[in-house]
Protein backbone atom coordinates (compact mmCIF):
# COMPACT_ATOMS: atom_id res chain seq x y z
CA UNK A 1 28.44 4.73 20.72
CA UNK A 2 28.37 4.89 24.09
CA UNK A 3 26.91 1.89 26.54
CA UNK A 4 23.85 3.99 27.19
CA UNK A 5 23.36 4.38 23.49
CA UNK A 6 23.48 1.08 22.63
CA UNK A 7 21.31 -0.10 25.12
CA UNK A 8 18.97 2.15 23.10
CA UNK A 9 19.32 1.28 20.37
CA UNK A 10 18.56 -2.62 21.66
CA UNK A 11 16.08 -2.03 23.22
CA UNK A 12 14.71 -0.09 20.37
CA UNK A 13 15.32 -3.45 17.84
CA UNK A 14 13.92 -5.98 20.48
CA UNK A 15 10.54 -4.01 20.27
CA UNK A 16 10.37 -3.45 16.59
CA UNK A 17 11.26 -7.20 16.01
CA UNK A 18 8.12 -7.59 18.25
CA UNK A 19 5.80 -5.63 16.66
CA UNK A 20 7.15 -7.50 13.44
CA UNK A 21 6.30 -11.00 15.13
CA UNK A 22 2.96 -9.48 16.13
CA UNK A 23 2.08 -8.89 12.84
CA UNK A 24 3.82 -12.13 10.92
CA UNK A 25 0.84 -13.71 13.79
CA UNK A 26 -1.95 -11.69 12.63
CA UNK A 27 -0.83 -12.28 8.71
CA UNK A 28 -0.95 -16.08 8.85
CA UNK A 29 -5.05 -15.78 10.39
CA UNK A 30 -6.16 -12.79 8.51
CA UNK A 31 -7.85 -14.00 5.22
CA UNK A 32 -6.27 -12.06 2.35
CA UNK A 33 -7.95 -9.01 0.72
CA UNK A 34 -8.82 -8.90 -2.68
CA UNK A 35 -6.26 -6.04 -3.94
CA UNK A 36 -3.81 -8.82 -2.56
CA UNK A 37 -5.18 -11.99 -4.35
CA UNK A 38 -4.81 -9.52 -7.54
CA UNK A 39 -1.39 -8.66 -6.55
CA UNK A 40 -0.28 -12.05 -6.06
CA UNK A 41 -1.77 -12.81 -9.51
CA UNK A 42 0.75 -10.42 -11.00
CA UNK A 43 3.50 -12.00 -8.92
CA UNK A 44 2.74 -15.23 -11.24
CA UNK A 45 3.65 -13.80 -14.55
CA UNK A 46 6.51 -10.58 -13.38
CA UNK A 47 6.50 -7.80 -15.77
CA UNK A 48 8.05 -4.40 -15.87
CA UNK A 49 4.66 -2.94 -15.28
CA UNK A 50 0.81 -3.43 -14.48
CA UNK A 51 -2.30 -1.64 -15.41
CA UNK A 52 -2.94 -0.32 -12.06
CA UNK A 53 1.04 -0.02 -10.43
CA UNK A 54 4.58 -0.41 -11.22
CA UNK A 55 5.51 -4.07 -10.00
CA UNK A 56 7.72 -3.78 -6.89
CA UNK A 57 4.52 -5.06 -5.17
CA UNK A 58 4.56 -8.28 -7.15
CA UNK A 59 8.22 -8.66 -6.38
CA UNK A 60 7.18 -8.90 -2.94
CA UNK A 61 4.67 -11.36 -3.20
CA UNK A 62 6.73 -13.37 -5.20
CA UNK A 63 9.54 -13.81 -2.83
CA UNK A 64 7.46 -14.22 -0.09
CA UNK A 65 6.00 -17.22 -1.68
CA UNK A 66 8.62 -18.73 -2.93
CA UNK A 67 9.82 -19.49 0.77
CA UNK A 68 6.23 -19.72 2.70
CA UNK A 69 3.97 -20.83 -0.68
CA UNK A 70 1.15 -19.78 -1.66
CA UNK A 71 -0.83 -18.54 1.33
CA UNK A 72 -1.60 -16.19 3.20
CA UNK A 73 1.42 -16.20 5.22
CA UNK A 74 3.48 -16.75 2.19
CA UNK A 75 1.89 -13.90 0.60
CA UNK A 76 2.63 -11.45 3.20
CA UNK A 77 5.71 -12.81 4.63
CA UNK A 78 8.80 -10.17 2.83
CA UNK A 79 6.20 -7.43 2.92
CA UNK A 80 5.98 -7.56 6.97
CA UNK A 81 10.26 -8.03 7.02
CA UNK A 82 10.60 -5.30 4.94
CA UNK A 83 9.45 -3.45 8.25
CA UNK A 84 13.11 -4.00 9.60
CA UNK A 85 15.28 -2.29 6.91
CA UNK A 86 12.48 0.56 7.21
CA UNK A 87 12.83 0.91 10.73
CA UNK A 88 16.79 0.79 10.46
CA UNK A 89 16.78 3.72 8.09
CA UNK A 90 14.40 5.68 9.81
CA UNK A 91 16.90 5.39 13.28
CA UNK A 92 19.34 6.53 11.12
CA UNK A 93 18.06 9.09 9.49
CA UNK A 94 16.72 10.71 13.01
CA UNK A 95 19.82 10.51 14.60
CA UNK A 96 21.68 12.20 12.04
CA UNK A 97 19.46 15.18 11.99
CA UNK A 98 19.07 15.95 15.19
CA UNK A 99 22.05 14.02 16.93
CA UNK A 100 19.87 12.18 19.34
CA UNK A 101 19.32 8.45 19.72
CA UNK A 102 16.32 9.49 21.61
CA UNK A 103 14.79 10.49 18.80
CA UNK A 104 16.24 8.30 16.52
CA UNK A 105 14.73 5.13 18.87
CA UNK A 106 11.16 7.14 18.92
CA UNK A 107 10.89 7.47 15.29
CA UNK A 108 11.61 4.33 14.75
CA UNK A 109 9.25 3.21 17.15
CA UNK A 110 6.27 5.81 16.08
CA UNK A 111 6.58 4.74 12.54
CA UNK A 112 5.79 0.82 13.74
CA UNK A 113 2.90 1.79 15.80
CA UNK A 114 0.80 3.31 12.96
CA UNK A 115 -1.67 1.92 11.62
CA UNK A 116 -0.62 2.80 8.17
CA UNK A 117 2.76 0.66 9.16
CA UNK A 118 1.22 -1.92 10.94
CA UNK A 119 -1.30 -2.48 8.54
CA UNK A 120 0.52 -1.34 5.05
CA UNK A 121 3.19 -3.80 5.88
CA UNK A 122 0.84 -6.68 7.11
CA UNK A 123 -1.94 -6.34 3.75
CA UNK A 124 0.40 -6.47 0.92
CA UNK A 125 -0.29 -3.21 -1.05
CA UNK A 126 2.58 -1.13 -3.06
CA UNK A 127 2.42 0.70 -0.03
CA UNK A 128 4.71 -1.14 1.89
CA UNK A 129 7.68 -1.19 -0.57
CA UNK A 130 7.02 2.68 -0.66
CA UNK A 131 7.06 3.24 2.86
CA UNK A 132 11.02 1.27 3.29
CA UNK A 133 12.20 3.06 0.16
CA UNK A 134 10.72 6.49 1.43
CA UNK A 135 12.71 5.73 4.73
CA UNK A 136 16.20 5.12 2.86
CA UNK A 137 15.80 7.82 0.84
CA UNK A 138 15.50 9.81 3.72
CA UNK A 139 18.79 8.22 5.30
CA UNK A 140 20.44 8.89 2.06
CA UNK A 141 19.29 12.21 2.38
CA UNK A 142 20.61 12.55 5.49
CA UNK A 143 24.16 11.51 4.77
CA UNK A 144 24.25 13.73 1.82
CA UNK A 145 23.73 16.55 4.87
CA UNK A 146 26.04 15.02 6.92
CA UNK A 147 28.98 14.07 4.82
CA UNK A 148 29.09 16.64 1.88
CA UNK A 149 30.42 13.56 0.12
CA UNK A 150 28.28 13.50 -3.63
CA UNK A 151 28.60 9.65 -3.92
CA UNK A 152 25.49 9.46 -2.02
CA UNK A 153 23.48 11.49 -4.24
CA UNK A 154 23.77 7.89 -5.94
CA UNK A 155 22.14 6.14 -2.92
CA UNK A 156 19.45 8.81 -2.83
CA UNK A 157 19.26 7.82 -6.49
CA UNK A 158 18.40 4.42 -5.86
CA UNK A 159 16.41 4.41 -2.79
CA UNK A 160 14.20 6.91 -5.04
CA UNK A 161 13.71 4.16 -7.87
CA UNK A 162 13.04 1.90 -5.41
CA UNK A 163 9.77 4.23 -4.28
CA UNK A 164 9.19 4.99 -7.90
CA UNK A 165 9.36 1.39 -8.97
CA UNK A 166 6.64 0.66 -6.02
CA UNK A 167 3.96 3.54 -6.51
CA UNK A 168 4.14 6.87 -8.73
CA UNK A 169 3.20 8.93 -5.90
CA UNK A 170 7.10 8.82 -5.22
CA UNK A 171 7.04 11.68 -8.19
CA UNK A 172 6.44 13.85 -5.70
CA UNK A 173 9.88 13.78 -3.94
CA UNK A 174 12.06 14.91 -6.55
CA UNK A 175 10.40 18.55 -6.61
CA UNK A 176 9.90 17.81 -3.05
CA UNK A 177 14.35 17.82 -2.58
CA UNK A 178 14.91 20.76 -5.22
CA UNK A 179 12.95 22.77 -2.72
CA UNK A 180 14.23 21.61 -0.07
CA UNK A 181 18.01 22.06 -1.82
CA UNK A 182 16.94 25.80 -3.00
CA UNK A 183 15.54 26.66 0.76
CA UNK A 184 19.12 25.92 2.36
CA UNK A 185 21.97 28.16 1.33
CA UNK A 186 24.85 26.16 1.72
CA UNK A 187 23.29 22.79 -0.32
CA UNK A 188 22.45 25.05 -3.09
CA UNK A 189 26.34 24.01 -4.27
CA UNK A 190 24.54 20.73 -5.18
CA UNK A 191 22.34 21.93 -8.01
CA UNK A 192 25.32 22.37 -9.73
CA UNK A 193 27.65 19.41 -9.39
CA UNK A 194 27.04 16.43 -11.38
CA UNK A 195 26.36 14.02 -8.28
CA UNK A 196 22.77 15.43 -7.86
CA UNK A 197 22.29 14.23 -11.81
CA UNK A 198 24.03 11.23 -11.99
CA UNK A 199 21.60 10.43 -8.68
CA UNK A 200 18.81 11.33 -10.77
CA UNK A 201 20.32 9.30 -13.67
CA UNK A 202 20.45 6.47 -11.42
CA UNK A 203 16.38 6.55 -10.21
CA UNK A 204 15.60 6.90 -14.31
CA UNK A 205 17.76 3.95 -14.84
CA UNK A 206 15.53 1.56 -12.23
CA UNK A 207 12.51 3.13 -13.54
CA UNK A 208 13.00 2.32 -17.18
CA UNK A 209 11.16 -1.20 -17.22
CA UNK A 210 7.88 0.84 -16.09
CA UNK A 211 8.33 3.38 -18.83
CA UNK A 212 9.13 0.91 -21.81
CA UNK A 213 6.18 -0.99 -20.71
CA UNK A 214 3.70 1.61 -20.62
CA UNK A 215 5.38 2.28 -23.94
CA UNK A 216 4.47 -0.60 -25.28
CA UNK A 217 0.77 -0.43 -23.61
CA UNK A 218 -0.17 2.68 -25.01
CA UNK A 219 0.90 4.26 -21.63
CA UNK A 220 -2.65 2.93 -20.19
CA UNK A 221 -0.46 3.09 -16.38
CA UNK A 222 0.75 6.59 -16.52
CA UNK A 223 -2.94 7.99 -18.13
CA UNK A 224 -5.00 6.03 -15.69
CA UNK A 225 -2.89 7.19 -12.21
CA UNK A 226 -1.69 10.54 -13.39
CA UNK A 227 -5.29 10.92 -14.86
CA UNK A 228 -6.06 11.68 -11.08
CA UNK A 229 -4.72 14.99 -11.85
CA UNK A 230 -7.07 16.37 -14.28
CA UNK A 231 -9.90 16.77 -11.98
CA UNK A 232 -12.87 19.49 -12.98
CA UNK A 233 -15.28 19.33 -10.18
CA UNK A 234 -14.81 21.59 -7.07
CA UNK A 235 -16.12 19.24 -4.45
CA UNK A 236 -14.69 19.99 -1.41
CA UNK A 237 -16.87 17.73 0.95
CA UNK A 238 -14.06 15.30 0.64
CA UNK A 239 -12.08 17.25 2.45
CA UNK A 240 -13.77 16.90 5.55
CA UNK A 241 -12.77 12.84 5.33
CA UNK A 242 -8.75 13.78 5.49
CA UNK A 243 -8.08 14.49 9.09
CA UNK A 244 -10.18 12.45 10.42
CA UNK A 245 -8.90 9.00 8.46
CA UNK A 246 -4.91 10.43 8.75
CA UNK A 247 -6.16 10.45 12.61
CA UNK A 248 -7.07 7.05 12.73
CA UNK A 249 -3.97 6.03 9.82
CA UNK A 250 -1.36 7.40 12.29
CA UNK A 251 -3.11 6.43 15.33
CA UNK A 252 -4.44 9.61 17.90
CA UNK A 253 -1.71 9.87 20.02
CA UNK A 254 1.25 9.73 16.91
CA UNK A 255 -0.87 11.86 15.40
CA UNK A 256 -1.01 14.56 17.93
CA UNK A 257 3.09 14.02 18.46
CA UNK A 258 3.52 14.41 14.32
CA UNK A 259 1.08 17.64 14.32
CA UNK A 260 2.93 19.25 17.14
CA UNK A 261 6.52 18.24 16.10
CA UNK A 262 5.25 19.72 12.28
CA UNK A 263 4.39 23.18 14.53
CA UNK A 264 8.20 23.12 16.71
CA UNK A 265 10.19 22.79 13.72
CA UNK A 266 8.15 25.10 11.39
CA UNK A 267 8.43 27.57 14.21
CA UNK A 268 12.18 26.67 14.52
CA UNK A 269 12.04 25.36 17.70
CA UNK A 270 14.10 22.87 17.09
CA UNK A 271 17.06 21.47 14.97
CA UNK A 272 19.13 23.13 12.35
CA UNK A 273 17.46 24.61 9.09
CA UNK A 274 18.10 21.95 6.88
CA UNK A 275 16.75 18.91 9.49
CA UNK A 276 13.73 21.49 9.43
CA UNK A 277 13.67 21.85 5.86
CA UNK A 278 14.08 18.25 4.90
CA UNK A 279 11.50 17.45 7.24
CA UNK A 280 9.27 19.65 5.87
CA UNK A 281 9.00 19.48 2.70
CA UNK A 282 9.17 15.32 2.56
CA UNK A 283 5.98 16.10 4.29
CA UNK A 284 4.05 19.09 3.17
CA UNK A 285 4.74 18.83 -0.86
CA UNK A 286 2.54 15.42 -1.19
CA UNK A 287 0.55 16.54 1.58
CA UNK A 288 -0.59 20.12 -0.56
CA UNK A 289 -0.92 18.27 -3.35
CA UNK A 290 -3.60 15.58 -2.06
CA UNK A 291 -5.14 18.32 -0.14
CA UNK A 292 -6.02 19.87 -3.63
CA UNK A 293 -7.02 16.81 -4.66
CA UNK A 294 -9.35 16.65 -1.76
CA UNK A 295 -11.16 19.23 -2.74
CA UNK A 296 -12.33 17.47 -5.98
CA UNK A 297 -12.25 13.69 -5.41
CA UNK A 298 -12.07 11.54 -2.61
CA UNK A 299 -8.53 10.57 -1.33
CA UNK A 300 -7.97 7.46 -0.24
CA UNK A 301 -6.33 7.17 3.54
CA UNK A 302 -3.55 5.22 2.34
CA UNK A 303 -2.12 7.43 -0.46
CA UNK A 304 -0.73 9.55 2.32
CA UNK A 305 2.22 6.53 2.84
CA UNK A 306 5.30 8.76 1.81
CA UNK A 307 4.75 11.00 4.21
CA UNK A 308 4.80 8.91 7.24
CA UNK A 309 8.99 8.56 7.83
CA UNK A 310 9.45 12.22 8.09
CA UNK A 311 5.61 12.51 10.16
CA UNK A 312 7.15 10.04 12.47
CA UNK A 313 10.52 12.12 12.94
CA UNK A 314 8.42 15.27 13.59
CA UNK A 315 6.83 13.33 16.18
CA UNK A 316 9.65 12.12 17.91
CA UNK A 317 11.10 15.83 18.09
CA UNK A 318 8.09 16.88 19.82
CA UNK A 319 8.20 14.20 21.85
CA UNK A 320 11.71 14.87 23.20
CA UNK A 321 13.18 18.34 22.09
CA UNK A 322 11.31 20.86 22.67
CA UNK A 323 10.48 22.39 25.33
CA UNK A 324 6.64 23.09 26.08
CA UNK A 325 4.17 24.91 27.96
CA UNK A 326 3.68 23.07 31.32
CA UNK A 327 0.12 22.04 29.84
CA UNK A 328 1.36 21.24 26.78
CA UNK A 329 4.33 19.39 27.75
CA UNK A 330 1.67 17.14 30.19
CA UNK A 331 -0.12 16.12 26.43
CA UNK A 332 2.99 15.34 24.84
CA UNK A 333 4.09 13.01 28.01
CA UNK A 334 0.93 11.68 27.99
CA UNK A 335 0.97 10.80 24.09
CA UNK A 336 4.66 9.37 24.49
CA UNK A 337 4.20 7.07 27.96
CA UNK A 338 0.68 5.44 25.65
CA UNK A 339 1.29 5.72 21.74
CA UNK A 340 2.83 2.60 21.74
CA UNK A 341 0.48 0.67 23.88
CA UNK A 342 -2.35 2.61 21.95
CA UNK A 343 -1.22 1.70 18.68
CA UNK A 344 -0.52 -2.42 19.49
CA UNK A 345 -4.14 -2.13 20.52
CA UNK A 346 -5.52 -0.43 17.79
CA UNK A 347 -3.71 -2.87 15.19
CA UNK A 348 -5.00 -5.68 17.53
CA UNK A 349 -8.90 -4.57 17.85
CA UNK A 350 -8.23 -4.36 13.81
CA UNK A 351 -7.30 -7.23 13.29
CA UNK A 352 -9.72 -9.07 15.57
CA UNK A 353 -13.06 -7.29 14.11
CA UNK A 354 -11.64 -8.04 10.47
CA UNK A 355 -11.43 -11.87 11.15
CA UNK A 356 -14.70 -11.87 13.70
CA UNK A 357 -16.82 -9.31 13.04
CA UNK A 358 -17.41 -10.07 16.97
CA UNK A 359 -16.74 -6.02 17.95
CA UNK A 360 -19.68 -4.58 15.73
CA UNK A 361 -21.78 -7.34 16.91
CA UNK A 362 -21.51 -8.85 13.56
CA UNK A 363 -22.70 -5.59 11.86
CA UNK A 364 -20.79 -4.37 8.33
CA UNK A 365 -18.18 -2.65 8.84
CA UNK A 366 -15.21 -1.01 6.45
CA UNK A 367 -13.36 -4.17 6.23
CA UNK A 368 -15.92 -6.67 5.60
CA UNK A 369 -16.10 -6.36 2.00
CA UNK A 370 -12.26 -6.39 1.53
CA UNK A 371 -11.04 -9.38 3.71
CA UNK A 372 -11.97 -12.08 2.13
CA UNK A 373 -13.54 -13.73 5.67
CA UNK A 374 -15.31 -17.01 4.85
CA UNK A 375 -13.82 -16.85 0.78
CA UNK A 376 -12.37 -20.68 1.74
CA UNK A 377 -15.83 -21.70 1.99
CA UNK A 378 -17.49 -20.10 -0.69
CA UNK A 379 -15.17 -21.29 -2.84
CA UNK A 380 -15.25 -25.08 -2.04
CA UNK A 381 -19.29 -24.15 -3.05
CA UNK A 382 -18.37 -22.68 -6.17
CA UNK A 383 -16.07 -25.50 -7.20
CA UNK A 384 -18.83 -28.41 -6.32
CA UNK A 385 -21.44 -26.63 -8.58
CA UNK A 386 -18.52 -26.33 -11.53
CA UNK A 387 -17.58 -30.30 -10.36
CA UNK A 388 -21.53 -31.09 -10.72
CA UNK A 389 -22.40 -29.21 -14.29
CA UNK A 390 -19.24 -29.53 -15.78
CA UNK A 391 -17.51 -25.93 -16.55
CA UNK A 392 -13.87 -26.15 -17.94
CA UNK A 393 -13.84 -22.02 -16.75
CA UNK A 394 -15.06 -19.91 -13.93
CA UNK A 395 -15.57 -16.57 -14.79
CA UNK A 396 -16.36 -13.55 -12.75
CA UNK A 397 -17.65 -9.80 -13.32
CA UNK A 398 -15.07 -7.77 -11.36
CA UNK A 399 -11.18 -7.75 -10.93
CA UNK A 400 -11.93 -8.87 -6.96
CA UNK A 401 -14.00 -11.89 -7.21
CA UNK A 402 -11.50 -12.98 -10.06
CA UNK A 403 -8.07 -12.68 -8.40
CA UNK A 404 -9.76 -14.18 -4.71
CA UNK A 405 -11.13 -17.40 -7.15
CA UNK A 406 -7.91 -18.02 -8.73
CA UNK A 407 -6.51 -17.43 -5.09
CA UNK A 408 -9.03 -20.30 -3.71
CA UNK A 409 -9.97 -22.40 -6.09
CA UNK A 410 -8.41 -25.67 -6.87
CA UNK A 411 -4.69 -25.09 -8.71
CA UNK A 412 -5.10 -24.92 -12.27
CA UNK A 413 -8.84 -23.87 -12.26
CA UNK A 414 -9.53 -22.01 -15.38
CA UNK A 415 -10.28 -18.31 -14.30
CA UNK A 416 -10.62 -15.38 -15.97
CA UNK A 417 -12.62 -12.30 -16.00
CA UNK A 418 -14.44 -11.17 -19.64
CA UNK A 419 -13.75 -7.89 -19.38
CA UNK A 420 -11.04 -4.84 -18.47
CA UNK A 421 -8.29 -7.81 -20.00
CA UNK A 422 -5.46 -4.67 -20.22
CA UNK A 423 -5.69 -5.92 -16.22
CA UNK A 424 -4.55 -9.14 -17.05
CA UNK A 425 -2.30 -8.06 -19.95
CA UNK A 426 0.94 -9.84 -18.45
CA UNK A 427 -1.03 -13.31 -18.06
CA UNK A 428 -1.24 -15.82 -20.85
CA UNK A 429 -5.03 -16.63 -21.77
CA UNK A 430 -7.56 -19.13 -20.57
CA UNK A 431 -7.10 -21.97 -23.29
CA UNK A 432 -9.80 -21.53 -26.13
CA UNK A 433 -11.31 -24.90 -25.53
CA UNK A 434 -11.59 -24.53 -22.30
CA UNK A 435 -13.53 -21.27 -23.09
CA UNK A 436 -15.31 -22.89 -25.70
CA UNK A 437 -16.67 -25.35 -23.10
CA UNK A 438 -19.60 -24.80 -20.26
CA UNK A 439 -18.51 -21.70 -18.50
CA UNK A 440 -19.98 -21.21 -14.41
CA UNK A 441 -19.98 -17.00 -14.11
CA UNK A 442 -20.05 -15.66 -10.68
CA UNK A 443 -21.06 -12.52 -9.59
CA UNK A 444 -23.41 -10.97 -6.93
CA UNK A 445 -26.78 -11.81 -6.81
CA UNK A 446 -28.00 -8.24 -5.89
CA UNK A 447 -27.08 -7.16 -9.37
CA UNK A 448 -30.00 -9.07 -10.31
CA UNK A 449 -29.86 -11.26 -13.93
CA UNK A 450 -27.58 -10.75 -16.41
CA UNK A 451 -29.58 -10.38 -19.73
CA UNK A 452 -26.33 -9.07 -21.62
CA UNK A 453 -25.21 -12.73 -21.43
CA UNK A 454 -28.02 -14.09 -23.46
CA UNK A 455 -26.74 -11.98 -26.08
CA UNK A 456 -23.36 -13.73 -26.16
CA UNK A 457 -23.84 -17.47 -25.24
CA UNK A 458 -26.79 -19.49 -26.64
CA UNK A 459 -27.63 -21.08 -23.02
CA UNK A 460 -27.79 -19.10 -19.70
CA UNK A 461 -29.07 -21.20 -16.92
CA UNK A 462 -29.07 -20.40 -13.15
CA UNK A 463 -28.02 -23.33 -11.52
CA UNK A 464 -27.39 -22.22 -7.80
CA UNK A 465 -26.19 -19.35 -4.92
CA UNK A 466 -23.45 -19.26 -2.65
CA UNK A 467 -22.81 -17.46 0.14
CA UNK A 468 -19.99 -15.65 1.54
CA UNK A 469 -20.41 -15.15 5.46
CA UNK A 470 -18.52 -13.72 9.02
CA UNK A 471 -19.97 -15.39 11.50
CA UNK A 472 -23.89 -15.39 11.18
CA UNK A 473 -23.18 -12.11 8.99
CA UNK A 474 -23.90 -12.53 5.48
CA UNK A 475 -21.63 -10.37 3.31
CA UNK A 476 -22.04 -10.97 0.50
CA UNK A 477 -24.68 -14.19 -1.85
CA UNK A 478 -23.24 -15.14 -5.14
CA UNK A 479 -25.18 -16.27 -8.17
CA UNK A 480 -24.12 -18.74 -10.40
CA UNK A 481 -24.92 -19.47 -14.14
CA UNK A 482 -24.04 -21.42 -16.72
CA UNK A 483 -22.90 -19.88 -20.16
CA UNK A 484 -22.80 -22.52 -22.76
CA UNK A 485 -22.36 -21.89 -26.77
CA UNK A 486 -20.58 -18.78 -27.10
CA UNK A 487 -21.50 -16.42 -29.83
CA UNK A 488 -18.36 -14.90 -30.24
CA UNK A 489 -15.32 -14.12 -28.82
CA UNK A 490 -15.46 -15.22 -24.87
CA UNK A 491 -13.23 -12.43 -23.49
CA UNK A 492 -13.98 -8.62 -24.50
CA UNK A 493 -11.00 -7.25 -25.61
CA UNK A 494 -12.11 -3.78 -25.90
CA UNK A 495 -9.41 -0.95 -24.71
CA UNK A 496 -9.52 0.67 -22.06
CA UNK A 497 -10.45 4.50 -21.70
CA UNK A 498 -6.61 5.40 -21.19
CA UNK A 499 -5.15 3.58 -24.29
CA UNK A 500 -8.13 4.59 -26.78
């Protein structure tokens, strides 16, 4: 590596190890979400699989809090880091496939900057596993190109159980290499040797505790995600949401970059087919799919993770290989002197309207039901009125409110919710005496009474409200009852859809 190289690539980690710090900042003030409180519940009690996800996610969690404890911080803590061996294999994978540390330092960089980085790494989702393992498996990839040497067919074994053990959409990538395998002549060699199986052999292997514990749940997992699939309704308003939330996802100015770099190399304007090709289709095989899916169901901004590493190359090719129109090539130096700045103050504004609320005025917005902004408080509320009527258990109505109470509330709080319990399948039970006690159920006041309760409890008494608020904004007003003398069994144990 020559001097200028590795000034590079420093200067390349010094601003990624920024952007990390930025957001380790941001995660110890940002209140957690509810999808998180639920994934840290999960990270309690480690299984080989959960109703919603396979359980790299937990994993996460639970390292992170065993070094920070359980907060926020804590929480988030490995989920953020995990941005480094990400951004490593990204760099590497760039500069092997089109030889320049230019690139490889962009894509790097790019990658960071999005929102669906910056944020996916920052709120703990299964994203953020995905979006490291999709990286390595892209570097593995790479080498595979690069050497010719079939051992690491093994690597790109394991970095793809690593993205299968963190979300299922990582299915996607093994059709997603065949292609890209069939649509180079001189790889096709690998369909043949036994590297490219034992690879595959090695992904099954790290994905086995997902599939013998679907087995043993009636495969509730695998019906309820791959479910998505079987979709009747041609609806294709949806589609109209895609561009503009992959806009916002990748940030404006990455996301020009990405869609220009996507039009150079599938007009083979630069790199050698099979950069192009891998590219390619680790981009446009998830992409066609959710794209179909868009046309019946919504598709949520985030499911679009996977495709980010190679977006981000693509990006960084436009950005510095080809050569544009004089008009054109003013737009991409525009995009590439103020993505980076853009995208730190995107994240920033983010983050500042999710704790504050002080950007809309104090107006709802698409966080404010998610962060859990002001949760502290409403719990310390919810725990007097339990202290003052004596509950031994707090339940709630919904998966949410459940996993931010047990998040909140005092350690060792009984909480549970009634219902969907396949969600909470890998947990042991609220103790039947405490059940068998005064119960305080929460759940939103705008739902109005509950009359199904006075079927099941011989006493249902209102006995206060809470509030959840952001600033002067109420979000959300909880009503609380208590459920004394139950009639029967406390917690409905009914199956789910998927496993009936």
């Amino acid at each position: 590596m020559s001097s200028n190289e590795a000034r590079v690539a420093l200067n390349t980690g010094l601003a990624i190890l920024g952007l990390v710090a930025l957001r380790l900042i941001a995660a110890a003030f940002t209140p957690i979400t509810f999808d998180e409180a639920y994934y840290w519940m999960w990270s309690k009690h480690l299984a080989g699989g959960y109703y919603d996800h396979p359980p790299m996610v937990a994993v996460v969690i639970r390292l992170g809090t065993l070094i920070a404890g359980d907060t926020e911080f804590g929480v988030r803590l490995v989920s953020i880091l995990l941005a480094l061996p990400m951004s490593w294999a990204i760099y590497q994978a760039a500069a092997i496939l089109f030889g320049s540390r230019r690139v490889a330092a962009s894509s790097a960089i790019l990658l960071n900057i999005t929102l669906m980085a910056a944020v996916g790494t920052m709120i703990v989702t299964p994203d953020a596993p995905l979006l490291v393992a999709s990286s390595l498996l892209l570097f593995a990839l790479a080498k595979v190109l690069q050497t010719g040497r079939g051992v690491w067919w093994l690597a790109v074994g394991a970095a793809a159980g690593c993205a299968l053990l963190s979300k299922y959409t990582a299915l996607f990538f093994g059709p997603a290499i065949l292609i890209w395998l069939v649509a180079v002549p001189k790889l096709r060699h690998w369909l043949i040797s036994p590297w490219l199986y034992l690879g595959g052999l090695v992904a099954l292997v790290l994905f086995a505790p997902v599939i013998l514990w679907n087995a043993g749940h009636h495969w509730v997992s695998f019906i309820k995600q791959m479910g998505r699939a079987r979709i009747e309704d041609f609806r294709p308003v949806y589609i109209a949401e895609l561009i503009p939330t992959q806009i916002a996802f990748a940030t404006p100015l990455v996301w020009i970059l990405g869609a220009m770099g996507l039009y150079a190399l599938f007009r083979r304007r630069a790199g050698a087919l099979p950069a192009r090709a891998l590219v390619n289709t680790m981009f446009w095989i998830i992409v066609a799919y959710f794209v179909w899916h868009s046309l019946h169901a919504r598709v949520e901004a985030n499911w679009f993770a996977p495709v980010y590493p190679a977006f981000a190359i693509a990006a960084a090719v436009a950005a510095h290989l080809v050569e544009w129109e004089p008009r054109w090539q003013r737009l991409v130096d525009f995009c590439r002197r103020w993505a980076a700045p853009g995208g730190v103050l995107m994240f920033v504004l983010l983050v500042v309207q999710a704790d504050t609320g002080v950007l809309s005025g104090y107006r709802r917005d698409a966080t404010v039901r998610s962060v859990g902004v002001g949760w502290r408080e409403t719990a310390d509320g919810i725990e007097a009125v339990r202290a003052r009527v004596g509950a031994t258990c707090v339940l709630a109505s919904d998966y949410g409110t459940t996993a931010w109470l047990a998040f909140h509330l005092p350690k060792g709080t009984c909480v549970a919710q009634p219902s969907q319990r396949i969600r909470w399948i890998n947990m042991p039970e609220p103790d039947a005496a405490q059940l068998a006690g005064k119960s305080l159920y929460v759940y939103e006041a705008w739902l109005g009474d509950a009359p199904y309760l006075k079927d099941r409890f011989a006493r249902v008494e209102r006995v206060g409200e809470v509030q959840r608020k952001r600033g002067p904004l109420v979000i959300e007003t909880y009503a609380l009852d208590v459920l004394e003398g139950p009639k029967g069994e406390v917690l409905d144990r009914t199956p789910p859809p998927e496993a009936r």
